[in-house]
PDB file of N, CA and C in Angstrom:
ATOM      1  N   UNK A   1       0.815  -1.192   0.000  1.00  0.00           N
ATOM      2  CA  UNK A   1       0.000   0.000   0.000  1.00  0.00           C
ATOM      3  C   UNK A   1       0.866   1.267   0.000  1.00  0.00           C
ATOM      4  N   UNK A   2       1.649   1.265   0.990  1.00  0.00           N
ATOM      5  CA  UNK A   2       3.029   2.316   0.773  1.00  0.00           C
ATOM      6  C   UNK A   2       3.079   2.843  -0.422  1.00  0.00           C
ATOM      7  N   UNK A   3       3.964   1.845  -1.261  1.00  0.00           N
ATOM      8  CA  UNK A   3       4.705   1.588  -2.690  1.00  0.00           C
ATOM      9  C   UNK A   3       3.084   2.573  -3.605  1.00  0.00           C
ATOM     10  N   UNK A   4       2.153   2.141  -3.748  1.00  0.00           N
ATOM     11  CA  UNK A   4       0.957   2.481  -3.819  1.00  0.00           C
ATOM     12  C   UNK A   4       0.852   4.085  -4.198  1.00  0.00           C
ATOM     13  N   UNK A   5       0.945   4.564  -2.794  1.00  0.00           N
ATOM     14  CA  UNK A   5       0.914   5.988  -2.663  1.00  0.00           C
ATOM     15  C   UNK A   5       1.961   6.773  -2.934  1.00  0.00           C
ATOM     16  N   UNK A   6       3.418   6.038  -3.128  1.00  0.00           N
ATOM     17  CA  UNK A   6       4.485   6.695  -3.057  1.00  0.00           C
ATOM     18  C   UNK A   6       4.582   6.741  -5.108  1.00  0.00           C
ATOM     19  N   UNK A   7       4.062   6.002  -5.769  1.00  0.00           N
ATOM     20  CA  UNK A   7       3.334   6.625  -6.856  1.00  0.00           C
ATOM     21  C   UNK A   7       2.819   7.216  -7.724  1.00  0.00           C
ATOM     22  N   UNK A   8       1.690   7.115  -6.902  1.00  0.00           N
ATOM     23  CA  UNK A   8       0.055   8.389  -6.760  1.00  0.00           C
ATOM     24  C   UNK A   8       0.912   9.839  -6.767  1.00  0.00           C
ATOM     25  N   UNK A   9       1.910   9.902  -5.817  1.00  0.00           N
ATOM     26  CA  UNK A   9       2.313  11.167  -5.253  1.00  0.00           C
ATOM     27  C   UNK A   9       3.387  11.694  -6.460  1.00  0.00           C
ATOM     28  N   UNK A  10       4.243  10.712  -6.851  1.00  0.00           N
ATOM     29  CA  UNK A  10       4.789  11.165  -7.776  1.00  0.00           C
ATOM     30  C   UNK A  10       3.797  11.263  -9.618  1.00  0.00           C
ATOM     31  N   UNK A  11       3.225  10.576  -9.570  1.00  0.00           N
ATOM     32  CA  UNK A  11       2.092  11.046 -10.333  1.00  0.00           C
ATOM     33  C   UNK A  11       1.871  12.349 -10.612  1.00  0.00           C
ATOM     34  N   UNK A  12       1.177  12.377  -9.182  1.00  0.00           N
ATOM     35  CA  UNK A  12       0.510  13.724  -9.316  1.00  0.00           C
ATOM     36  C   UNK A  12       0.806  14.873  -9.426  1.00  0.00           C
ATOM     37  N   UNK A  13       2.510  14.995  -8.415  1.00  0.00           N
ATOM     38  CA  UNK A  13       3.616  16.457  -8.666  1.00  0.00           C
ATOM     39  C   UNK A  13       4.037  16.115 -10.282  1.00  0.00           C
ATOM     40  N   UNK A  14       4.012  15.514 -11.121  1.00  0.00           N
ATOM     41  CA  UNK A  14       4.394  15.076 -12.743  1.00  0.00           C
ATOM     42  C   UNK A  14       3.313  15.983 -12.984  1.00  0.00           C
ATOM     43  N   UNK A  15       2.313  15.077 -13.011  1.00  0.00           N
ATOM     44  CA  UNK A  15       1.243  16.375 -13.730  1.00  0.00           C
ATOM     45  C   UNK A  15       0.959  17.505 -13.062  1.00  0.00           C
ATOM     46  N   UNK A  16       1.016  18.027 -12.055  1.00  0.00           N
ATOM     47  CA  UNK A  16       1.082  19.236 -11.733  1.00  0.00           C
ATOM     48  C   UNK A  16       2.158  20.263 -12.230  1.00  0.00           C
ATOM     49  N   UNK A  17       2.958  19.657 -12.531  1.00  0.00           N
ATOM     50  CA  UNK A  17       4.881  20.716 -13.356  1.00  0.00           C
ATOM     51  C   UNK A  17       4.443  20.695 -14.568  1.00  0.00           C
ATOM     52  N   UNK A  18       3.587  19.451 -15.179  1.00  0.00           N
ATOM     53  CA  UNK A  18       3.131  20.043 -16.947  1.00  0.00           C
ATOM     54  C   UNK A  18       1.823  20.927 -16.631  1.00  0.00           C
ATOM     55  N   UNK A  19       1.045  20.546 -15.843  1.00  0.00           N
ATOM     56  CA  UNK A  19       0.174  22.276 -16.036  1.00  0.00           C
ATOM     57  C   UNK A  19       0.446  23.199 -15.625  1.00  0.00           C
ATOM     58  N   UNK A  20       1.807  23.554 -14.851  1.00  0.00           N
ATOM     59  CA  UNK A  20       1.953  24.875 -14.050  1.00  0.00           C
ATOM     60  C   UNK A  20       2.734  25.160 -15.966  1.00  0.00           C
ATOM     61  N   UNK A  21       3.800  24.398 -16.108  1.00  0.00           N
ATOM     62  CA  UNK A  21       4.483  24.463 -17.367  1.00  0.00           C
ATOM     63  C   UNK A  21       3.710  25.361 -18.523  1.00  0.00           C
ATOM     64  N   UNK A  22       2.585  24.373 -18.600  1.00  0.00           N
ATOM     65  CA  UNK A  22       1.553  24.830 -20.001  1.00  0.00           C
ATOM     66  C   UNK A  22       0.918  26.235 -19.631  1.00  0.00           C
ATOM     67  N   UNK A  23       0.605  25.975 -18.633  1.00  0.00           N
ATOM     68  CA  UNK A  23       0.026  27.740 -18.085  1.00  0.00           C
ATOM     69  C   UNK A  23       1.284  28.582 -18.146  1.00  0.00           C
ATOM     70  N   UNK A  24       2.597  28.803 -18.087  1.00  0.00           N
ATOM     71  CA  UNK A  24       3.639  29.317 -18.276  1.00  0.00           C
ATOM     72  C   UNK A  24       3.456  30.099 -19.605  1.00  0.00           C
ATOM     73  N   UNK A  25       3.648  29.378 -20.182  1.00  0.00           N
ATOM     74  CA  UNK A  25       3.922  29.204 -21.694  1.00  0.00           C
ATOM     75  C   UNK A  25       2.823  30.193 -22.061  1.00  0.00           C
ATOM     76  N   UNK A  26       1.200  29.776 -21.960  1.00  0.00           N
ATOM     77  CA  UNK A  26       0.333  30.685 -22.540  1.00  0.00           C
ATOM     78  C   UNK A  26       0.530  31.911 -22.286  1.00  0.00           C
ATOM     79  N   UNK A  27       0.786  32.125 -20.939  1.00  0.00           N
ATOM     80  CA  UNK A  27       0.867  33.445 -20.524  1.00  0.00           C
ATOM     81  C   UNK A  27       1.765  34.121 -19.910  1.00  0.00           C
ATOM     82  N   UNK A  28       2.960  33.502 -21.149  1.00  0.00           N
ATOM     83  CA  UNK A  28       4.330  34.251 -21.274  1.00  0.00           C
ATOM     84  C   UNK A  28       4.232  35.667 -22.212  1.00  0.00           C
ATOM     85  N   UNK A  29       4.410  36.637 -22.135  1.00  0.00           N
ATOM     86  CA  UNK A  29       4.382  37.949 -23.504  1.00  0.00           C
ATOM     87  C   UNK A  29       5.611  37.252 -24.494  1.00  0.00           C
ATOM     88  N   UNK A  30       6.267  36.657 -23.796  1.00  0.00           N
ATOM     89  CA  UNK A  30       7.494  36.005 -25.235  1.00  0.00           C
ATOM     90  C   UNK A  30       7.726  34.859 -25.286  1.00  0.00           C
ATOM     91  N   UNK A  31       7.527  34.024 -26.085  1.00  0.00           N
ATOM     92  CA  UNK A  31       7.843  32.475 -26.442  1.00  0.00           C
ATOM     93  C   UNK A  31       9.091  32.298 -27.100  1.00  0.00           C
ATOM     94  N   UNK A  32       9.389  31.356 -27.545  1.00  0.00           N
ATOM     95  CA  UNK A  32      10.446  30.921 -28.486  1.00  0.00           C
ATOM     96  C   UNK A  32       9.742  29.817 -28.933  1.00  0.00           C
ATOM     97  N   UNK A  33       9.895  30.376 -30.573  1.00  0.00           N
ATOM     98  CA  UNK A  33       9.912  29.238 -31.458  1.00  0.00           C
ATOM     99  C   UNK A  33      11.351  28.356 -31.660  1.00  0.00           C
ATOM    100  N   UNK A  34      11.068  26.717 -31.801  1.00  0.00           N
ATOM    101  CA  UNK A  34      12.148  26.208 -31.744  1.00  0.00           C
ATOM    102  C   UNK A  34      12.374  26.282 -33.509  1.00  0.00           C
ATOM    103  N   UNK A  35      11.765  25.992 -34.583  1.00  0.00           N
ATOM    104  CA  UNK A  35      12.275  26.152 -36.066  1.00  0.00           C
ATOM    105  C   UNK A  35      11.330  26.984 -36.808  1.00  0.00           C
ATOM    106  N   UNK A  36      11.440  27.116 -37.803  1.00  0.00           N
ATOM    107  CA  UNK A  36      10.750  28.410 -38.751  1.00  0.00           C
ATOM    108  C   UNK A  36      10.032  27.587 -39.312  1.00  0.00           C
ATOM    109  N   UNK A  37       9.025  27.353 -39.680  1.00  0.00           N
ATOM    110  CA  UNK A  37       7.637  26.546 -40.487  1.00  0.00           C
ATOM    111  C   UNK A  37       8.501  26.990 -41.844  1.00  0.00           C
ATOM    112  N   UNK A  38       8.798  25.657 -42.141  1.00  0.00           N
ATOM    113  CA  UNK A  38       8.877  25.783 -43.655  1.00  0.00           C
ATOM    114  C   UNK A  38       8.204  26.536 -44.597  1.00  0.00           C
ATOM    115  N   UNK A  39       7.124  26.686 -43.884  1.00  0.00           N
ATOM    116  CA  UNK A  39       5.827  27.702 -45.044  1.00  0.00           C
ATOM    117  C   UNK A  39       6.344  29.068 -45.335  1.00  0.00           C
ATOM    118  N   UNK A  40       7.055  29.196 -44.085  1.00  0.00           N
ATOM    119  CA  UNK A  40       7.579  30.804 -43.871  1.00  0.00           C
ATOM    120  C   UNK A  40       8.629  31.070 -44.795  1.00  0.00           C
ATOM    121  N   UNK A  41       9.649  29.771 -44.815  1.00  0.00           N
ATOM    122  CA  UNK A  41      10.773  30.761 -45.418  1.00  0.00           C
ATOM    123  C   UNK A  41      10.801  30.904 -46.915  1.00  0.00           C
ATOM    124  N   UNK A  42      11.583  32.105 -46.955  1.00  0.00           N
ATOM    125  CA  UNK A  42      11.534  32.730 -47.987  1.00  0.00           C
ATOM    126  C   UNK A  42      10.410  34.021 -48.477  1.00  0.00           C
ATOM    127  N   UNK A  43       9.304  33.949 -47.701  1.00  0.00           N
ATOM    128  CA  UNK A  43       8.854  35.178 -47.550  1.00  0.00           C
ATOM    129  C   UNK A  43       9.263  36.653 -47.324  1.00  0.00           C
ATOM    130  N   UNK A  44       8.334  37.429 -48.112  1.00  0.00           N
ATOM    131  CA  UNK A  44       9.478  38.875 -47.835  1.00  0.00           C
ATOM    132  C   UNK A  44       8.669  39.338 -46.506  1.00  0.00           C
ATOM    133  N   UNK A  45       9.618  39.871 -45.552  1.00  0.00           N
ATOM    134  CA  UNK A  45       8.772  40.600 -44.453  1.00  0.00           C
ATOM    135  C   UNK A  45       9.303  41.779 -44.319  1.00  0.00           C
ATOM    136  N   UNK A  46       8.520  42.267 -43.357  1.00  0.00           N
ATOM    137  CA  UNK A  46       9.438  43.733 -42.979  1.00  0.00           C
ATOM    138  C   UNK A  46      10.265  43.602 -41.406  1.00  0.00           C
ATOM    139  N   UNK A  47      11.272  43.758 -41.172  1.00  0.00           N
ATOM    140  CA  UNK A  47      12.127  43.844 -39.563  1.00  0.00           C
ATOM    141  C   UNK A  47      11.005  45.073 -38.987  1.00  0.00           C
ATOM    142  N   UNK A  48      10.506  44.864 -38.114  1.00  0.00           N
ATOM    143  CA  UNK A  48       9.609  45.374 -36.815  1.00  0.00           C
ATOM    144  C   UNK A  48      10.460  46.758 -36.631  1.00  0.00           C
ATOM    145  N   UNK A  49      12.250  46.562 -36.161  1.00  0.00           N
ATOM    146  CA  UNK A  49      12.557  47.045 -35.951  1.00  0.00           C
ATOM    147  C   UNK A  49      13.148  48.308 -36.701  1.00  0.00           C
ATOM    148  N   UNK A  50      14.007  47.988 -38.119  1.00  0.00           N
ATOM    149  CA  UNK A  50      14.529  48.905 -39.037  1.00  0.00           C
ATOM    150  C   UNK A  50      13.881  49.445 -40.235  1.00  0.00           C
ATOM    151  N   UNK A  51      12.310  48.711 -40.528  1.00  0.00           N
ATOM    152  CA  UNK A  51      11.670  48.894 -41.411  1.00  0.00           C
ATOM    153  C   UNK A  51      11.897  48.401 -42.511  1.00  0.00           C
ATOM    154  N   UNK A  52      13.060  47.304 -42.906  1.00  0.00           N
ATOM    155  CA  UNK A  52      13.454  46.806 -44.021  1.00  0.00           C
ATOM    156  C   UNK A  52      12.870  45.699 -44.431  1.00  0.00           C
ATOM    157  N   UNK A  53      13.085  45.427 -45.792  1.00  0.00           N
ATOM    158  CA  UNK A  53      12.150  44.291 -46.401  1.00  0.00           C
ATOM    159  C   UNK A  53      13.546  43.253 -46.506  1.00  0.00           C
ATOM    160  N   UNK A  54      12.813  42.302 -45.746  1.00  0.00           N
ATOM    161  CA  UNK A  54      14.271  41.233 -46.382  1.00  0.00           C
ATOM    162  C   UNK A  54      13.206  39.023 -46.256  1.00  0.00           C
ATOM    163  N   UNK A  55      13.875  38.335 -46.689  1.00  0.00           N
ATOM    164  CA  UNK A  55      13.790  37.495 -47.176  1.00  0.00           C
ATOM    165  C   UNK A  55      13.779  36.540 -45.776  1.00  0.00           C
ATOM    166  N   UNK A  56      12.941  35.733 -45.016  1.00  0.00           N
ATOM    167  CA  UNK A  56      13.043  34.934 -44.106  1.00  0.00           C
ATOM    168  C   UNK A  56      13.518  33.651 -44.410  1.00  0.00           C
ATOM    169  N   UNK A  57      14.993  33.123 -43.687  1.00  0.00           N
ATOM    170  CA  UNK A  57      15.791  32.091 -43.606  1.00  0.00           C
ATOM    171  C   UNK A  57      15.727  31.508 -42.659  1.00  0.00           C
ATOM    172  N   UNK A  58      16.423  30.327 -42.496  1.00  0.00           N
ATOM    173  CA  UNK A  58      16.406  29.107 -41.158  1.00  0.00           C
ATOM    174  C   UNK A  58      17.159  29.899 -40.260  1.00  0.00           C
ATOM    175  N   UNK A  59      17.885  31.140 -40.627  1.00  0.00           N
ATOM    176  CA  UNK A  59      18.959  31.482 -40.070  1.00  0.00           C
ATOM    177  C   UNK A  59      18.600  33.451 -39.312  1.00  0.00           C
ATOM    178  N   UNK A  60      16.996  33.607 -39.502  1.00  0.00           N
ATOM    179  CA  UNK A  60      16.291  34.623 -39.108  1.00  0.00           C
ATOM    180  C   UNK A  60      16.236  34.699 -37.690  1.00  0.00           C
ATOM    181  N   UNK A  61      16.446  35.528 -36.785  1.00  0.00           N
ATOM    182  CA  UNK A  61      15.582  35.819 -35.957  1.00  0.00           C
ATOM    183  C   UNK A  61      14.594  35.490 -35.860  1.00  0.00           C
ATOM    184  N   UNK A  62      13.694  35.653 -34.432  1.00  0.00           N
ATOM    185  CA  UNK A  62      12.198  35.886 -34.217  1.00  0.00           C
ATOM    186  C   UNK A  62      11.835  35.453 -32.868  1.00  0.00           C
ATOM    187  N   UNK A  63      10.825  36.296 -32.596  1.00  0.00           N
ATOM    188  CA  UNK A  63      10.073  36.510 -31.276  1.00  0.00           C
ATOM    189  C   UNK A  63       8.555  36.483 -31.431  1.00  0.00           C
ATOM    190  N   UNK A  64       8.257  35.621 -30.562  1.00  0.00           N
ATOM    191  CA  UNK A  64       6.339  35.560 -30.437  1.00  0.00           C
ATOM    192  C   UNK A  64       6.581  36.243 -29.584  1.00  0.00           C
ATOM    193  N   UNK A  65       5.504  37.879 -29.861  1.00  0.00           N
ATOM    194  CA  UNK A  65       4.905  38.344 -29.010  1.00  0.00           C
ATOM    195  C   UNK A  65       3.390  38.506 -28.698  1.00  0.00           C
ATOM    196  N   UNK A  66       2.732  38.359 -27.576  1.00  0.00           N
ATOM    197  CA  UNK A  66       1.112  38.295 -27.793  1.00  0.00           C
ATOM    198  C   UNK A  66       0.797  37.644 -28.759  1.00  0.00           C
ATOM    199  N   UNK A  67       1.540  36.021 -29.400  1.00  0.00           N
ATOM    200  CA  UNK A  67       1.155  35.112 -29.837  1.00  0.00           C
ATOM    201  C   UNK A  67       1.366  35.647 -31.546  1.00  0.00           C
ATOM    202  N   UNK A  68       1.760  36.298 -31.722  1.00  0.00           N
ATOM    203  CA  UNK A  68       2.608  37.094 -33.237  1.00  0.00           C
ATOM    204  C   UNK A  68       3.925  36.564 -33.204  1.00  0.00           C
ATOM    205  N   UNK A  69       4.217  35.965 -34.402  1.00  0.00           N
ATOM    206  CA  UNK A  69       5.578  36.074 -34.878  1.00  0.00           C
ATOM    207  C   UNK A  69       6.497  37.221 -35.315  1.00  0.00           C
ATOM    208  N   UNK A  70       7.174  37.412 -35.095  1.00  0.00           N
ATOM    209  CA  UNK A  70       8.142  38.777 -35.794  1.00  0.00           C
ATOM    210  C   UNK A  70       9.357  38.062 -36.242  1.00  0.00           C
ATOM    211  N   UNK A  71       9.520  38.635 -37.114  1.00  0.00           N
ATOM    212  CA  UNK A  71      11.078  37.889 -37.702  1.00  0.00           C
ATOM    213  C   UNK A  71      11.826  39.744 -37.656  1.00  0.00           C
ATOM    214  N   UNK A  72      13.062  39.328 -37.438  1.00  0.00           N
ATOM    215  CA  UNK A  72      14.249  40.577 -37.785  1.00  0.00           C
ATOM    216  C   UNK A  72      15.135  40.119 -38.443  1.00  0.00           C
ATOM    217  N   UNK A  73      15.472  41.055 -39.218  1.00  0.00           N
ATOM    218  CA  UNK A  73      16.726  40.995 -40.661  1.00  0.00           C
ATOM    219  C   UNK A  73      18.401  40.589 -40.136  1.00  0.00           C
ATOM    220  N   UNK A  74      18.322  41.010 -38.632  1.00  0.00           N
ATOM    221  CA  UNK A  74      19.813  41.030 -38.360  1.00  0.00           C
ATOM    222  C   UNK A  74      19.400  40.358 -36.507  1.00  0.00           C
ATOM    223  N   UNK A  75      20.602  39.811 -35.773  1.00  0.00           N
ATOM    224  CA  UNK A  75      20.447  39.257 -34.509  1.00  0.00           C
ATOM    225  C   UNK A  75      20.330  40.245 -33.657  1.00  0.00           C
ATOM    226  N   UNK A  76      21.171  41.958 -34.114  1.00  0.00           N
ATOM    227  CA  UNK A  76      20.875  43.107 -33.922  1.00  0.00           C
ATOM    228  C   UNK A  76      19.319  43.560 -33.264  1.00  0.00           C
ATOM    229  N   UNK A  77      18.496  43.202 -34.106  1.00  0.00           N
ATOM    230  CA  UNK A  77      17.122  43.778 -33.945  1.00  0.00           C
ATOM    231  C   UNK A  77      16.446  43.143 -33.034  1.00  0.00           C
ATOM    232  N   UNK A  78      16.472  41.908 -32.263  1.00  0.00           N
ATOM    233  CA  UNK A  78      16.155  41.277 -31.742  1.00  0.00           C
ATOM    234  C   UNK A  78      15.940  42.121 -30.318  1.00  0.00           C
ATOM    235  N   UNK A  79      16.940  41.974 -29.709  1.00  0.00           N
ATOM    236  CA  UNK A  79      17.228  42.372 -27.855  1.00  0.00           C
ATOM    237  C   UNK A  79      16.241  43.604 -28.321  1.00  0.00           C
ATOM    238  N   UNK A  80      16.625  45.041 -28.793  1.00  0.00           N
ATOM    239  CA  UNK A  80      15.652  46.046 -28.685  1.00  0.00           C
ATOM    240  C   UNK A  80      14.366  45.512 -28.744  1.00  0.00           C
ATOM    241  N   UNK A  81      13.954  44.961 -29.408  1.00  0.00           N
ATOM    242  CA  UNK A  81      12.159  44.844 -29.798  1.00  0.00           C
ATOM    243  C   UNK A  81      11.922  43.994 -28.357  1.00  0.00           C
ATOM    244  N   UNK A  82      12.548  42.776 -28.123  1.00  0.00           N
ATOM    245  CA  UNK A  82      12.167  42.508 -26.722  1.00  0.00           C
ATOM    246  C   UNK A  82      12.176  42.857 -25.526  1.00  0.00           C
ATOM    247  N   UNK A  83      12.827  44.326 -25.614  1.00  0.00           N
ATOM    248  CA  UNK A  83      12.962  45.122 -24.476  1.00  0.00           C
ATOM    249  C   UNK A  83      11.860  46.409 -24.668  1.00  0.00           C
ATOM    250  N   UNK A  84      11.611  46.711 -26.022  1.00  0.00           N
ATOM    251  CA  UNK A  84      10.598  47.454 -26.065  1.00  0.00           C
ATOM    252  C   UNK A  84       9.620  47.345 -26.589  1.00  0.00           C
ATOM    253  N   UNK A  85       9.136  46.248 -27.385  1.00  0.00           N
ATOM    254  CA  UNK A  85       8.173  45.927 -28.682  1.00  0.00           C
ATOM    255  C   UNK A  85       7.140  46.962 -28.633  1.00  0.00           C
ATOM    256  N   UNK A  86       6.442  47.823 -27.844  1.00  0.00           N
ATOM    257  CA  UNK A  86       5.595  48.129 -28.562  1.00  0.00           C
ATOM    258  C   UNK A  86       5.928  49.814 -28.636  1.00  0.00           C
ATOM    259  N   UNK A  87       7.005  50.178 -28.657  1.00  0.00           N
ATOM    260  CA  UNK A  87       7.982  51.033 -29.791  1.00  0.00           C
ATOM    261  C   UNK A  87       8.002  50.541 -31.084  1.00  0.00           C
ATOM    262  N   UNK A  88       8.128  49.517 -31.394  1.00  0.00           N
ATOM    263  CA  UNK A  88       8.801  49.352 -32.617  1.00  0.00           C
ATOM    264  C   UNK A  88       6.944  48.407 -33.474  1.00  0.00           C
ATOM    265  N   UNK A  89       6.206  48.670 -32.440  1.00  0.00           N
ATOM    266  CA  UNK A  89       4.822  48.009 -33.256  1.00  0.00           C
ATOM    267  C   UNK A  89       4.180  49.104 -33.518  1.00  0.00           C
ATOM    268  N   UNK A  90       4.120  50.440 -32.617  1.00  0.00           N
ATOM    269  CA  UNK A  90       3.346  51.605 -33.511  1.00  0.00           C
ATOM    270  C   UNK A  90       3.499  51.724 -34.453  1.00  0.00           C
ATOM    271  N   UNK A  91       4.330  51.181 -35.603  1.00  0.00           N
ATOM    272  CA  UNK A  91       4.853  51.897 -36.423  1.00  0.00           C
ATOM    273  C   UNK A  91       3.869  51.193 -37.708  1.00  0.00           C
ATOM    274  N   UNK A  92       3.475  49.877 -37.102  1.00  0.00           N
ATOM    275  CA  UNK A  92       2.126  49.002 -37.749  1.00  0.00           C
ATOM    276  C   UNK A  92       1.113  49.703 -38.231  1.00  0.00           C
TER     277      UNK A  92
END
């Protein structure tokens, strides 16, 4: 019966760390994507940050914010927009 509960208990702190986890995640303002959807690359976008049009690679930047992707042209553009993004979203 021990063995039993000793278990149950680890069970239950398991699933309790994936829903504290998953609730994390939703209601993080910034995610990380781990790869670029193939669909994406090669699309022209604009950098959030410098206003430039450039070509999305495996090798892009990007930040989910409020569940938006942003890609930036350079590794440059990155840190600012996540320190200020919605500087660099008025511009939308």
């Amino acid at each position: 019966m021990r063995r039993l509960n000793q278990i149950l208990l680890v069970l239950i702190l398991a699933l309790g760390g994936l829903v504290s986890l998953s609730f994390m995640e939703k209601n993080s303002t910034f995610a990380a994507e781990k790869e670029t959807p193939y669909s994406t690359l090669g699309n022209k976008v604009v950098c959030p940050v410098t206003g430039g049009l450039f070509n999305i690679t495996e090798k892009s930047e990007k930040s989910v914010y409020l569940g938006k992707v942003y890609y930036f042209c350079c590794p440059g553009c990155k840190t600012p927009f996540e320190k200020n993004p919605d500087k660099y979203l008025k511009k939308e």
